[in-house]
N, C-alpha and C. Protein backbone atom coordinates (compact mmCIF):
# COMPACT_ATOMS: atom_id res chain seq x y z
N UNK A 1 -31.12 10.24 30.45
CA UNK A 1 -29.87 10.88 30.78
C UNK A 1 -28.70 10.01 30.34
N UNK A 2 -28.57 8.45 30.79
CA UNK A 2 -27.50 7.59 29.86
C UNK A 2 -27.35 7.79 28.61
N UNK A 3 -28.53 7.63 27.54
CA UNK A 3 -28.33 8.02 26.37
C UNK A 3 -27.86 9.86 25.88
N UNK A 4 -27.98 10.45 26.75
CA UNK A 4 -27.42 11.82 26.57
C UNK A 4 -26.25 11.82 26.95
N UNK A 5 -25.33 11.03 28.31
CA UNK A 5 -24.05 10.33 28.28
C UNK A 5 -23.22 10.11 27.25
N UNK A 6 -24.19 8.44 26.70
CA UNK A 6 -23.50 8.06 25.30
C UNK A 6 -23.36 8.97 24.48
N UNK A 7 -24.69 9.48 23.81
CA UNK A 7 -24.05 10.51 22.53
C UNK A 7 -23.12 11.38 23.22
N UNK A 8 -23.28 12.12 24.14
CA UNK A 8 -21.90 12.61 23.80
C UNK A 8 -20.91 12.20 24.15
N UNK A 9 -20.39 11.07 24.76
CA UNK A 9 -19.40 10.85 24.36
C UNK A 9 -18.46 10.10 23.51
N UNK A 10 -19.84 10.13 22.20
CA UNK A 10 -19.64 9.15 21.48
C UNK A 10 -18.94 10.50 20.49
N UNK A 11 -19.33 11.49 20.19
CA UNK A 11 -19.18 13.07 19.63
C UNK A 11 -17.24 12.87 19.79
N UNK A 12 -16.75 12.87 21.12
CA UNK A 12 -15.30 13.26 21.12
C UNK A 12 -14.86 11.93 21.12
N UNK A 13 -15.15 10.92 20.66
CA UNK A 13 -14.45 9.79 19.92
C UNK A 13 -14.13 9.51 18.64
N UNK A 14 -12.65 9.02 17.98
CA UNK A 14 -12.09 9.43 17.38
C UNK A 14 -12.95 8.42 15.86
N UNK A 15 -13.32 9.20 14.84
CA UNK A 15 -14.29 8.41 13.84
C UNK A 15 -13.24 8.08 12.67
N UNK A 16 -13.25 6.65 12.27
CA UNK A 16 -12.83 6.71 10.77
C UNK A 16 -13.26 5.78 9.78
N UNK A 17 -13.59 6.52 9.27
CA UNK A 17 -14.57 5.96 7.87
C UNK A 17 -13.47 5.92 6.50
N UNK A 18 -14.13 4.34 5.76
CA UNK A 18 -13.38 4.33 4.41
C UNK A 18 -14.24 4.63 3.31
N UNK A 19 -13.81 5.74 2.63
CA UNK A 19 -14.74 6.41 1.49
C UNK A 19 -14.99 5.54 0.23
N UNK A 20 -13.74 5.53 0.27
CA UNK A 20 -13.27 4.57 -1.43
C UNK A 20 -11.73 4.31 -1.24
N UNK A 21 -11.89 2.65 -2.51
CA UNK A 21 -10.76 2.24 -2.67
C UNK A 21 -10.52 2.07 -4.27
N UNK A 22 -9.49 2.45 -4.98
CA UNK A 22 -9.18 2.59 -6.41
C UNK A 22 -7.89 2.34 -6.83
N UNK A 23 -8.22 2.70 -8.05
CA UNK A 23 -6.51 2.26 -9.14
C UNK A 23 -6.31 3.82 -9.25
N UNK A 24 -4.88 4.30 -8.84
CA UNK A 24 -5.08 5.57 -9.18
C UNK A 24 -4.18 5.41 -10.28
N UNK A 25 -3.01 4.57 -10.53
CA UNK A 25 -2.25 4.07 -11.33
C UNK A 25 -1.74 2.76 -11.76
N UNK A 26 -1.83 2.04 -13.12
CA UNK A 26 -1.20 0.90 -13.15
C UNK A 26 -0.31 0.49 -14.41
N UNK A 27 0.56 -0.10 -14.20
CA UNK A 27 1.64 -0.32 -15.22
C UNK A 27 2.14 -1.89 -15.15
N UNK A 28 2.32 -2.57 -16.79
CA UNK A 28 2.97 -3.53 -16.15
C UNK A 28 3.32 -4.01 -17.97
N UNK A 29 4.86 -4.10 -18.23
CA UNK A 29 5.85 -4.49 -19.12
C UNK A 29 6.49 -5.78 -18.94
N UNK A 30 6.71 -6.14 -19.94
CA UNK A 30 6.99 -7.31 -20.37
C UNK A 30 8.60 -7.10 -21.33
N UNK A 31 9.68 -6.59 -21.24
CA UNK A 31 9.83 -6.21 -21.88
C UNK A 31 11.35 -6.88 -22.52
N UNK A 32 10.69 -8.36 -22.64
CA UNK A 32 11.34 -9.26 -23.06
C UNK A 32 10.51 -10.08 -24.26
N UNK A 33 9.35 -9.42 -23.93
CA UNK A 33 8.51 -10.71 -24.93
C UNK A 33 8.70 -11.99 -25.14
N UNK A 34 8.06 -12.80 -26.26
CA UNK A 34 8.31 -13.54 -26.13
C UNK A 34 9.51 -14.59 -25.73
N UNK A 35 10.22 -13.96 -25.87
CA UNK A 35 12.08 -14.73 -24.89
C UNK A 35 11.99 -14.90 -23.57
N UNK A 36 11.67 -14.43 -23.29
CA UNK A 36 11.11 -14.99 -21.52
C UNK A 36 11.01 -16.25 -21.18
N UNK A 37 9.57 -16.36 -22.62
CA UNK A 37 9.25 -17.74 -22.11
C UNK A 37 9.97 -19.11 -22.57
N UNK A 38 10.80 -18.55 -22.98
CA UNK A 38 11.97 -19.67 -23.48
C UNK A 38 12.74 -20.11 -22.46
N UNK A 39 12.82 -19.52 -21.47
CA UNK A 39 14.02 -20.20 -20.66
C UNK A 39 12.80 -20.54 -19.54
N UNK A 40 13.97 -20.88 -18.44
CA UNK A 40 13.30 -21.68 -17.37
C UNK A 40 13.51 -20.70 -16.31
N UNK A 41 12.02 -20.61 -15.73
CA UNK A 41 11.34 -20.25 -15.08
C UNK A 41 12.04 -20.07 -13.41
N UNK A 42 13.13 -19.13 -13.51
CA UNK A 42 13.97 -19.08 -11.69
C UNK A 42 13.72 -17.21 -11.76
N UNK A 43 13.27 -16.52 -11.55
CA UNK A 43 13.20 -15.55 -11.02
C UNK A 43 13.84 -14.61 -10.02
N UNK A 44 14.43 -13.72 -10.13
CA UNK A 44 14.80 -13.11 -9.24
C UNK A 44 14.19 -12.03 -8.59
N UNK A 45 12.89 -12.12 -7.67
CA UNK A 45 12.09 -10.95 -7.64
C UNK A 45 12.31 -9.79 -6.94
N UNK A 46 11.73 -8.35 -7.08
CA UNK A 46 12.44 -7.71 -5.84
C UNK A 46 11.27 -6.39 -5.49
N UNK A 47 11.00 -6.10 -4.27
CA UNK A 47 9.82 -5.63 -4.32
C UNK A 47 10.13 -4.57 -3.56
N UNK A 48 9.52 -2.73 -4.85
CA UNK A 48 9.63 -1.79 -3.47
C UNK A 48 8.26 -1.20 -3.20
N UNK A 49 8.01 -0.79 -1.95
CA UNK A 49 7.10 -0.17 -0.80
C UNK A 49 6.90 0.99 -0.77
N UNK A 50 6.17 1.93 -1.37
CA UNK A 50 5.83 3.50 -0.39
C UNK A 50 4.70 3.53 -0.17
N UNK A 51 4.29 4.66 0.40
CA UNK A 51 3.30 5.52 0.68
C UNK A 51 3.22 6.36 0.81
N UNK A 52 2.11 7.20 0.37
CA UNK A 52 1.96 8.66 0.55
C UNK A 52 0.84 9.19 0.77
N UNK A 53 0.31 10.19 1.55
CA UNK A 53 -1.01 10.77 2.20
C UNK A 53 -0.71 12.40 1.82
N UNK A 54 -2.04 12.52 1.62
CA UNK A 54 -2.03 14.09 1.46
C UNK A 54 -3.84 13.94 1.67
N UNK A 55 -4.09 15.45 2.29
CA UNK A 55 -4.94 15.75 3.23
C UNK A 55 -6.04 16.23 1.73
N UNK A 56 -7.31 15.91 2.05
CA UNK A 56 -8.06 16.34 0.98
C UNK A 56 -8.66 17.61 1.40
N UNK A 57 -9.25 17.50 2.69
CA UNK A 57 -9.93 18.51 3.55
C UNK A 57 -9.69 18.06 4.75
N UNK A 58 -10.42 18.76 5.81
CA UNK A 58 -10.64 18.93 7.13
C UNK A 58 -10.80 17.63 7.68
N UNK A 59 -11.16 16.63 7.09
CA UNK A 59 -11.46 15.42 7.62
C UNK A 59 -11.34 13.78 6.14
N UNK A 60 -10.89 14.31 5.40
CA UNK A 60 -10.97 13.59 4.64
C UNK A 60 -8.69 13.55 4.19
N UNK A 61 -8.83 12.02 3.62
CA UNK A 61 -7.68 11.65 3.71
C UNK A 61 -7.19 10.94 2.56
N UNK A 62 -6.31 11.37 1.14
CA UNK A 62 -5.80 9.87 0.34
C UNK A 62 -4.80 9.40 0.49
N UNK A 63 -4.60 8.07 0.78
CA UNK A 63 -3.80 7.55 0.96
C UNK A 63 -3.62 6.52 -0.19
N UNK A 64 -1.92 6.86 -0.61
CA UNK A 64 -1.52 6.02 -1.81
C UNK A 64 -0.29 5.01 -1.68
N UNK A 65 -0.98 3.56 -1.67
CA UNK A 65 0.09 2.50 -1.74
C UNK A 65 0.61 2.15 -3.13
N UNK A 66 1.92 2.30 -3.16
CA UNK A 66 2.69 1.59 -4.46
C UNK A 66 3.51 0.33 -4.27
N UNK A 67 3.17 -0.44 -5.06
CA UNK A 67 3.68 -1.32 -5.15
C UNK A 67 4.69 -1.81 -6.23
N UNK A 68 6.37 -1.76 -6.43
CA UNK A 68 6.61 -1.73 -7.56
C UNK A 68 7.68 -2.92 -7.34
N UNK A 69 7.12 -3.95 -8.21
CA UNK A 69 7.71 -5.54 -8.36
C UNK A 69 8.27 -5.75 -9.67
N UNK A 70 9.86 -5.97 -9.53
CA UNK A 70 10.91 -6.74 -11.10
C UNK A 70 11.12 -8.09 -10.71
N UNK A 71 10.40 -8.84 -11.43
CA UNK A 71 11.07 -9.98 -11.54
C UNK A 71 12.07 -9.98 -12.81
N UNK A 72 13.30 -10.42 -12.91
CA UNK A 72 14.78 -10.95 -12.97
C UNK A 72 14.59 -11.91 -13.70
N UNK A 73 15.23 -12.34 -14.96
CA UNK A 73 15.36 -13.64 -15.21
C UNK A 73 16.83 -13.79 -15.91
N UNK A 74 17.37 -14.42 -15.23
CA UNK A 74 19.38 -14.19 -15.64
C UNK A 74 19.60 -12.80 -15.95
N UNK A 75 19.17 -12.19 -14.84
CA UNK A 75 19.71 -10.30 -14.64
C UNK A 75 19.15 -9.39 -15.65
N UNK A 76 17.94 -10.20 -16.57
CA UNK A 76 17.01 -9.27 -17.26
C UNK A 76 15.90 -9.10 -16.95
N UNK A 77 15.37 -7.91 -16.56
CA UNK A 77 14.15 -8.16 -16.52
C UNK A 77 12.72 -8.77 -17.37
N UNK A 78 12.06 -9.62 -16.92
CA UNK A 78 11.09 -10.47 -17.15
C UNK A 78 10.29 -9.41 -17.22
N UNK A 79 9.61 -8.91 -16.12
CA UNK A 79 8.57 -8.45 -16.22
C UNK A 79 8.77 -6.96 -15.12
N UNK A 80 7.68 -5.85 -14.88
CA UNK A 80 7.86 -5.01 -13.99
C UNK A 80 6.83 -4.89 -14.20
N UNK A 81 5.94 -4.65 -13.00
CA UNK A 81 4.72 -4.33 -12.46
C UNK A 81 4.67 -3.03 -11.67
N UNK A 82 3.77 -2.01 -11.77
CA UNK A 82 3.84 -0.99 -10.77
C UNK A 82 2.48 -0.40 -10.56
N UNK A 83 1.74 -0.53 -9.42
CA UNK A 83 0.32 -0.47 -9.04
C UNK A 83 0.48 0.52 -7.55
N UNK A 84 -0.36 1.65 -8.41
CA UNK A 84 -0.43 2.64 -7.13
C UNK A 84 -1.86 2.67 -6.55
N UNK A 85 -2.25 1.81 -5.98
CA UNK A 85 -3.71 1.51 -4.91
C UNK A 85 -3.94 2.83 -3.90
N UNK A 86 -5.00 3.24 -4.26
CA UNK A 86 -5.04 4.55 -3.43
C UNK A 86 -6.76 4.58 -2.83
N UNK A 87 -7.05 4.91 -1.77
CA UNK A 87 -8.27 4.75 -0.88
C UNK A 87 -8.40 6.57 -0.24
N UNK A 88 -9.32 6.55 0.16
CA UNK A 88 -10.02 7.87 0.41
C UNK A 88 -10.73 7.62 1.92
N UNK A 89 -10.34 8.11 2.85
CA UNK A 89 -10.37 7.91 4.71
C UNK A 89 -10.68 9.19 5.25
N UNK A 90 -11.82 8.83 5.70
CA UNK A 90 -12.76 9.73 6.53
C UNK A 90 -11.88 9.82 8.02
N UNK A 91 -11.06 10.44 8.55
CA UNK A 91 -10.64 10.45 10.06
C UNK A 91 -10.53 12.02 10.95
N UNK A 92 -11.65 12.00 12.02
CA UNK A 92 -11.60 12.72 12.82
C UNK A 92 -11.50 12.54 14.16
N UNK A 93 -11.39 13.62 14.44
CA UNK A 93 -11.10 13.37 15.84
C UNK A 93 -10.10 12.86 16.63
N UNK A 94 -9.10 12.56 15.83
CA UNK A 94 -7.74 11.74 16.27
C UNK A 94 -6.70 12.99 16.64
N UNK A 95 -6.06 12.62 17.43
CA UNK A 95 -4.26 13.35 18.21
C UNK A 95 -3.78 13.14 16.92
N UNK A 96 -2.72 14.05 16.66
CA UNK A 96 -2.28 14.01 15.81
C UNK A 96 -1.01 12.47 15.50
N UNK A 97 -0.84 12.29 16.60
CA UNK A 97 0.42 11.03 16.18
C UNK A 97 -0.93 9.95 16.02
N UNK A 98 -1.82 9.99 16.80
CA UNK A 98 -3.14 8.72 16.25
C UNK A 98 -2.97 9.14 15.09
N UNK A 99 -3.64 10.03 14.23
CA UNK A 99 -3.66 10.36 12.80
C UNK A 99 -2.77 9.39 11.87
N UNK A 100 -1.43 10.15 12.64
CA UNK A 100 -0.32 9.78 11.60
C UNK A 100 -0.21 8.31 11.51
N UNK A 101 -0.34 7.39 13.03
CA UNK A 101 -0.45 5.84 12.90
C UNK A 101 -1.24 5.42 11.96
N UNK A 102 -2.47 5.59 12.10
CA UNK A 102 -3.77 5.58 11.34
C UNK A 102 -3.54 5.16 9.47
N UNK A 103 -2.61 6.17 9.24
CA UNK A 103 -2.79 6.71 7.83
C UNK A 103 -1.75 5.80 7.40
N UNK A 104 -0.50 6.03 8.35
CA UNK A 104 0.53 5.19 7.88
C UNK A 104 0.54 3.83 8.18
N UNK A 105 -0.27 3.02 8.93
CA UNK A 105 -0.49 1.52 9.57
C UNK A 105 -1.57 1.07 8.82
N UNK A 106 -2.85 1.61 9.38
CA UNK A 106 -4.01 0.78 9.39
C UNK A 106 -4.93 0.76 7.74
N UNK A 107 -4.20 2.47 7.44
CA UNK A 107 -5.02 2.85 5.41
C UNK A 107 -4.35 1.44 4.73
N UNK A 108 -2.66 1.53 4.59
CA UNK A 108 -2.42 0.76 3.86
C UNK A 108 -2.30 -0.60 4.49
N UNK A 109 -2.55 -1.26 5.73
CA UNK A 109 -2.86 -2.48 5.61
C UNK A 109 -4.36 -2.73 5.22
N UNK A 110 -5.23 -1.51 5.15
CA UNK A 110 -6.71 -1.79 4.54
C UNK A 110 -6.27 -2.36 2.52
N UNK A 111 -5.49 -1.07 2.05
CA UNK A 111 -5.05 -1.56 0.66
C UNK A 111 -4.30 -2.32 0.14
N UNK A 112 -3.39 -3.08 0.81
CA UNK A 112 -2.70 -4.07 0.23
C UNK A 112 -3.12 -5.14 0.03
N UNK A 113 -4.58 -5.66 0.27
CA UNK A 113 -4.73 -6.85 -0.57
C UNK A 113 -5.74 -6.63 -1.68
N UNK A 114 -5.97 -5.22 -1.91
CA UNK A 114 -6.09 -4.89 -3.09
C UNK A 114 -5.13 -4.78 -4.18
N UNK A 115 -3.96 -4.23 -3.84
CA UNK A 115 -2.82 -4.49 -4.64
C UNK A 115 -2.24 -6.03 -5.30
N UNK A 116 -2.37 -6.35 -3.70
CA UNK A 116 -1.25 -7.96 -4.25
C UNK A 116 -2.33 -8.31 -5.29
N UNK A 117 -4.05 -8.01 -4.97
CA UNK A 117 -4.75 -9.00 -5.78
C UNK A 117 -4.46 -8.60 -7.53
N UNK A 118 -4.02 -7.21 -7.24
CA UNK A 118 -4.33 -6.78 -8.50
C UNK A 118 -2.69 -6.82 -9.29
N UNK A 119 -1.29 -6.98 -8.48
CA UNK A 119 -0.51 -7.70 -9.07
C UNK A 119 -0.57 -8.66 -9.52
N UNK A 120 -1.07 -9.97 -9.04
CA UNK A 120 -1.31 -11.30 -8.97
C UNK A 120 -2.20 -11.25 -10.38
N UNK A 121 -3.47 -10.63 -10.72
CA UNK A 121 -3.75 -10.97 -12.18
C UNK A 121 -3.21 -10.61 -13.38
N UNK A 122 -2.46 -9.32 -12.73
CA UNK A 122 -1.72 -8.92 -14.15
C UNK A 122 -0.19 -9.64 -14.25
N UNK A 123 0.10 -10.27 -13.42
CA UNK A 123 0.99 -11.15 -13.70
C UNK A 123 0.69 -12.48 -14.81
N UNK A 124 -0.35 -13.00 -14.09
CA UNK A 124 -1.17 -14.04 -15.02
C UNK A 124 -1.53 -13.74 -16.31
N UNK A 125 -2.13 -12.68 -16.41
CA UNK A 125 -3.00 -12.02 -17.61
C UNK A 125 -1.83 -11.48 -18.96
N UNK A 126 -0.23 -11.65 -17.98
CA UNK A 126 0.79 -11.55 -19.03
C UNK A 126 1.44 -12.80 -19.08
N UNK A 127 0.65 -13.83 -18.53
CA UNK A 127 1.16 -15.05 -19.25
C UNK A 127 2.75 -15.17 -18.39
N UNK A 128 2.38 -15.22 -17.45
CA UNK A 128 3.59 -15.61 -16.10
C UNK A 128 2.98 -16.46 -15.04
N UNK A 129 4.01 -16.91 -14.33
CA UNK A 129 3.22 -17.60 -12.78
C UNK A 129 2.56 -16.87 -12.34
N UNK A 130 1.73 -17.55 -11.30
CA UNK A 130 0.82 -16.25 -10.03
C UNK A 130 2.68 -15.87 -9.40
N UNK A 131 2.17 -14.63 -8.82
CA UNK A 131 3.64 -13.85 -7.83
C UNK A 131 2.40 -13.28 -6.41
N UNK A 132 2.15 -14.42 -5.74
CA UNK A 132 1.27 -13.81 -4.42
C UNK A 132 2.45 -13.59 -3.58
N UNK A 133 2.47 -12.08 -3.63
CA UNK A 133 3.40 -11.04 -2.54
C UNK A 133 2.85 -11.37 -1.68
N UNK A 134 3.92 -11.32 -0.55
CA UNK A 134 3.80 -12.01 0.72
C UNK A 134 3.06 -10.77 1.66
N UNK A 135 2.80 -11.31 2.90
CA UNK A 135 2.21 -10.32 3.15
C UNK A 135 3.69 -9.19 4.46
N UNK A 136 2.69 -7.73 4.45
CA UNK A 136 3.75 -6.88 4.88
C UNK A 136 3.12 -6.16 6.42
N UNK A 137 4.22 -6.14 7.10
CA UNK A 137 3.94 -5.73 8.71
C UNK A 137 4.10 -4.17 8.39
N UNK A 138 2.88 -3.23 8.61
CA UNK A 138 3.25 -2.11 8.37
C UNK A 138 3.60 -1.08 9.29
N UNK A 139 3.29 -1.96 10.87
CA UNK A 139 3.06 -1.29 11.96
C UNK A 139 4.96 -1.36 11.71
N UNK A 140 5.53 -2.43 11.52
CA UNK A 140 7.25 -2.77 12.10
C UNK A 140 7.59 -1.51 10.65
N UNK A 141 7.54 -1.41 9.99
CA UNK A 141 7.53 -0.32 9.02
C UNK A 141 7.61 0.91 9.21
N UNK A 142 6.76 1.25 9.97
CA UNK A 142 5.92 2.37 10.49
C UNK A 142 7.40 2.57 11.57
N UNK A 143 7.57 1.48 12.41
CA UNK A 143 8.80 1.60 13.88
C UNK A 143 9.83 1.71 13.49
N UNK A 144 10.09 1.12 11.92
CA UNK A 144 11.28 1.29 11.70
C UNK A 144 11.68 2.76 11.06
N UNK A 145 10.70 3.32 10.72
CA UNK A 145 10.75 4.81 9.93
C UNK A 145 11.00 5.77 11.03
N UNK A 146 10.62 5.46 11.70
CA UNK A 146 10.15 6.54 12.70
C UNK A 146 11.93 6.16 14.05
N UNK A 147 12.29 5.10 14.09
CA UNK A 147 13.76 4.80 14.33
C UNK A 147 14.53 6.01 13.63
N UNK A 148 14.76 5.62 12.47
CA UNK A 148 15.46 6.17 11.44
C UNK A 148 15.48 7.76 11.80
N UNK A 149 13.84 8.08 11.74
CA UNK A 149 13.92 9.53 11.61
C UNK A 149 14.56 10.19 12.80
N UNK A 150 14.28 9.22 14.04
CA UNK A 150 15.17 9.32 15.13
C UNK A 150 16.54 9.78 15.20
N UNK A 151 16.97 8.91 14.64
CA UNK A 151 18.93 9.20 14.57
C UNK A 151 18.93 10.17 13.49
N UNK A 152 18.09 10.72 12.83
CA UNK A 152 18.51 11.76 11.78
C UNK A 152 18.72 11.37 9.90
N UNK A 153 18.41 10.29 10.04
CA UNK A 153 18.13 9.39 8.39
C UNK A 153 17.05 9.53 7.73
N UNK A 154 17.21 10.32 6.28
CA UNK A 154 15.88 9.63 6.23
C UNK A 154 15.27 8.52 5.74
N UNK A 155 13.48 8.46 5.92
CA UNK A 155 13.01 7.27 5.82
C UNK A 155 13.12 6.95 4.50
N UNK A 156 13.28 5.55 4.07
CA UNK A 156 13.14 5.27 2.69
C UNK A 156 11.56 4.97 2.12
């Protein structure tokens, strides 16, 4: 009878599984060439953030992190990198604001160190310093969007 307990109430607990993690897109210019490497090496880097989810089915989820990094070198760009890391999330059974935490918190702190890793070589692999992006709070992200949408702004 315990084990007829557990399973079921293991049934209305909320499941989430990671299917896959991939490159759904990647880009990365140089588009200084060789002049770059002529000067000295001060950078001005600047890094933007999204995400985006769209529902595959009934229980299935992609979630897509972009990552898009200019480094600056005396107000030209050096280099631009842009890596859209995208994973595939099994989630049922969740309330819908669980869901939405879920997708928007916990997917892309699962993919971002797939990204940075995969900025970080193509930085190298174009013959630049390593650029290990720091790491990002997605939950304060997540509070700050959801602020915003509060007062009537929208999120960036």
């Amino acid at each position: 009878m315990a084990e007829e307990n557990q399973a079921g109430g293991q049934a209305n607990q909320p499941q989430f599984a990671l299917q896959r993690i991939y490159i759904k897109d990647l880009s990365f210019e140089a588009p200084q060439g060789h002049a770059a490497f002529q000067k000295q090496w001060r950078p001005q880097v600047q890094l933007d953030l999204n995400t985006a989810t769209k529902k595959l089915d009934d229980k299935n989820y992609e979630v897509v992190l972009t990552l898009t990094i200019t480094a600056k070198q005396e107000d030209e760009p050096a280099f631009l990198v842009e890596v859209q890391q995208a994973g595939i999330f099994g989630c049922d059974g969740f309330e819908p604001q669980q869901l939405h935490q879920v997708l928007n918190i916990m997917c892309p702190n699962i993919l971002f160190p797939y990204a940075r890793e995969t900025v970080d070589t193509l930085v190298i692999k174009g013959s630049f310093p390593p650029l290990m992006v720091a790491p990002v709070n997605f939950e304060a992200l997540y509070q700050q969007a959801l602020a915003k949408q509060a007062e009537g702004k929208p999120a960036n």
